[in-house]
Protein backbone atom coordinates (compact mmCIF):
# COMPACT_ATOMS: atom_id res chain seq x y z
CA UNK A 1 0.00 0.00 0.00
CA UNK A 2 1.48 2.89 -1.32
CA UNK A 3 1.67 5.80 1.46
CA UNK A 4 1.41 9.46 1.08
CA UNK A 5 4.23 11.30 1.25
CA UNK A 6 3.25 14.54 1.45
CA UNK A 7 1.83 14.79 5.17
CA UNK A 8 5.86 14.39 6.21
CA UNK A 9 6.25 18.01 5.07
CA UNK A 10 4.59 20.84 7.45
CA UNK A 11 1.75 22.48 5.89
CA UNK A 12 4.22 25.68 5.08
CA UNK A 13 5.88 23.45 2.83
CA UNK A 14 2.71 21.91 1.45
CA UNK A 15 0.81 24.74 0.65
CA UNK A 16 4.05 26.96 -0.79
CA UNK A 17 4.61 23.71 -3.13
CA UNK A 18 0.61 23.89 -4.07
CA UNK A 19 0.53 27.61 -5.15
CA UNK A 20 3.81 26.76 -6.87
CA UNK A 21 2.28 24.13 -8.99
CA UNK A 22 -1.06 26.59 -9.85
CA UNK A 23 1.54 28.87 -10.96
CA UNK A 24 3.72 26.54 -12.92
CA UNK A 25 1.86 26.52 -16.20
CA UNK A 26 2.15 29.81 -18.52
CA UNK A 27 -1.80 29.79 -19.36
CA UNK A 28 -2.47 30.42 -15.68
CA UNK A 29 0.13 33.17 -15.54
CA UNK A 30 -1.33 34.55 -18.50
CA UNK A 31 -4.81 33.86 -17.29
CA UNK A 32 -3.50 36.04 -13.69
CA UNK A 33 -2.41 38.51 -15.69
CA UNK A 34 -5.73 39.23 -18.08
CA UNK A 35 -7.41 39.12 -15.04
CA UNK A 36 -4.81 41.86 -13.59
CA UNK A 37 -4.99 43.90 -16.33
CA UNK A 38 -9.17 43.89 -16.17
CA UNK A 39 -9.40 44.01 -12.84
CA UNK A 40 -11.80 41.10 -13.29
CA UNK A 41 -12.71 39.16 -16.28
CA UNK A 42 -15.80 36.47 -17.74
CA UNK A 43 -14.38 33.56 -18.69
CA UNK A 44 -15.74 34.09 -22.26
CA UNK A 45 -13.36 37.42 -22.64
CA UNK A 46 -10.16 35.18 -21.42
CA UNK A 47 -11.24 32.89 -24.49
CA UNK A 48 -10.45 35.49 -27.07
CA UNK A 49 -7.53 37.46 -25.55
CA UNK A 50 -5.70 33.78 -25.40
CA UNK A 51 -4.89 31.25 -27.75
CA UNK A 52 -7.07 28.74 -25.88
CA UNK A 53 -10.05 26.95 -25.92
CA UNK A 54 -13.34 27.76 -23.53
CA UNK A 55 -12.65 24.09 -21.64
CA UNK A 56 -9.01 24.67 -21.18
CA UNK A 57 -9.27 28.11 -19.57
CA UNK A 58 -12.00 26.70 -18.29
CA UNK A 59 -9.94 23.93 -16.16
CA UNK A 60 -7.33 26.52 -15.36
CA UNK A 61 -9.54 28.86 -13.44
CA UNK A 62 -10.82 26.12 -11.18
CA UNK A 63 -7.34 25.49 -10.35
CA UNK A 64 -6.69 29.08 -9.81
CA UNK A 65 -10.02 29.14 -8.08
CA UNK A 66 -9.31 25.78 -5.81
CA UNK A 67 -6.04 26.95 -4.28
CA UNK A 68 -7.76 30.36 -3.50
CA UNK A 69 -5.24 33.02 -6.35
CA UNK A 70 -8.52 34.09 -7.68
CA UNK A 71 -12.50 34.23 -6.87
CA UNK A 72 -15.32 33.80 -9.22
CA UNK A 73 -19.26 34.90 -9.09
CA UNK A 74 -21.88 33.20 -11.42
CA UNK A 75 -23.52 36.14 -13.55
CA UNK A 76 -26.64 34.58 -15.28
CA UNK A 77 -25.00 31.79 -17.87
CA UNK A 78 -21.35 33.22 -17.23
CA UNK A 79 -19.07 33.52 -14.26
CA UNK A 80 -17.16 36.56 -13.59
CA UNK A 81 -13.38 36.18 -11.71
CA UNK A 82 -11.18 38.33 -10.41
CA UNK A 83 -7.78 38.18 -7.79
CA UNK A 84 -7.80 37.26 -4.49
CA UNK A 85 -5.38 39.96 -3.58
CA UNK A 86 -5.31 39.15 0.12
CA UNK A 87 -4.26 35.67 -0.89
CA UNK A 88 -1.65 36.24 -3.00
CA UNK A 89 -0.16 38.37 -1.26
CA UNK A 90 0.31 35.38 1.37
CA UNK A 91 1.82 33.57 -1.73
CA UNK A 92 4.04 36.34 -2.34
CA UNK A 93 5.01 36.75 1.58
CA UNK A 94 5.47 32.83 1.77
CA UNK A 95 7.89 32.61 -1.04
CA UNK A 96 9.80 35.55 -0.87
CA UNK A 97 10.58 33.59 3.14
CA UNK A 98 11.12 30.61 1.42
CA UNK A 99 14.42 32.27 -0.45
CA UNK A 100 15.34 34.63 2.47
CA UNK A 101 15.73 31.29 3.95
CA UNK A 102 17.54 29.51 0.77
CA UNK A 103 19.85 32.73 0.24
CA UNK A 104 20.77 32.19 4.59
CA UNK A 105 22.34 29.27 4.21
CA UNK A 106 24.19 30.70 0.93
CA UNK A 107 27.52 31.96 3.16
CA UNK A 108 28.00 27.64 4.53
CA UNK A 109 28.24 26.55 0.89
CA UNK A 110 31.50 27.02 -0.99
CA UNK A 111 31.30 29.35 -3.75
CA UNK A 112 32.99 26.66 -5.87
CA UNK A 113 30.26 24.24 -5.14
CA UNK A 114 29.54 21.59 -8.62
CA UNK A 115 31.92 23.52 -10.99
């Protein structure tokens, strides 16, 4: 039985490495960034300001909208989103520790280090 993994990092870790993966894709960054730009956006306008199909931005605002980067609101047959500021400015706080930590440890490594 296989066993999971993932509860042997704290939830820090977890949920840094969660927003990481929403971000890793460059139709959600362009999706975050339409949406910016708009201040909010209909899924419909996305559509035709990116070289994708209604089902695939579709699928890439719910996983925007599951780990909480941006909200949406049902308007009659359409759904309006727009960024969870508040929340991604956690993100932002979170990883910016994440390398203030990485870039700590940076003077106990030798500068030579794999060359």
């Amino acid at each position: 039985m296989a066993i999971n993994k993932r509860t042997e990092f704290s939830e820090d870790t977890r949920t840094l490495a969660d927003f990481s993966k929403a971000l890793a894709h460059p139709a959600r960054l362009a999706i975050l960034q339409t949406i910016a730009e708009r201040g909010e956006c209909i899924c419909g306008e996305i559509v035709e300001v990116l070289p994708l199909a209604q089902a695939t931005v579709s699928q890439h605002l719910r996983e925007l909208k599951e780990i909480g980067l941006i909200k949406g609101e049902i308007e009659g047959k359409k759904s309006c989103y727009c960024i969870d500021w508040n929340r991604l400015r956690e993100f932002e706080t979170d990883l910016t520790s994440f390398f203030e930590n990485l870039k700590r440890n940076q003077g106990i490594l030798r500068e030579d280090c794999c060359r």
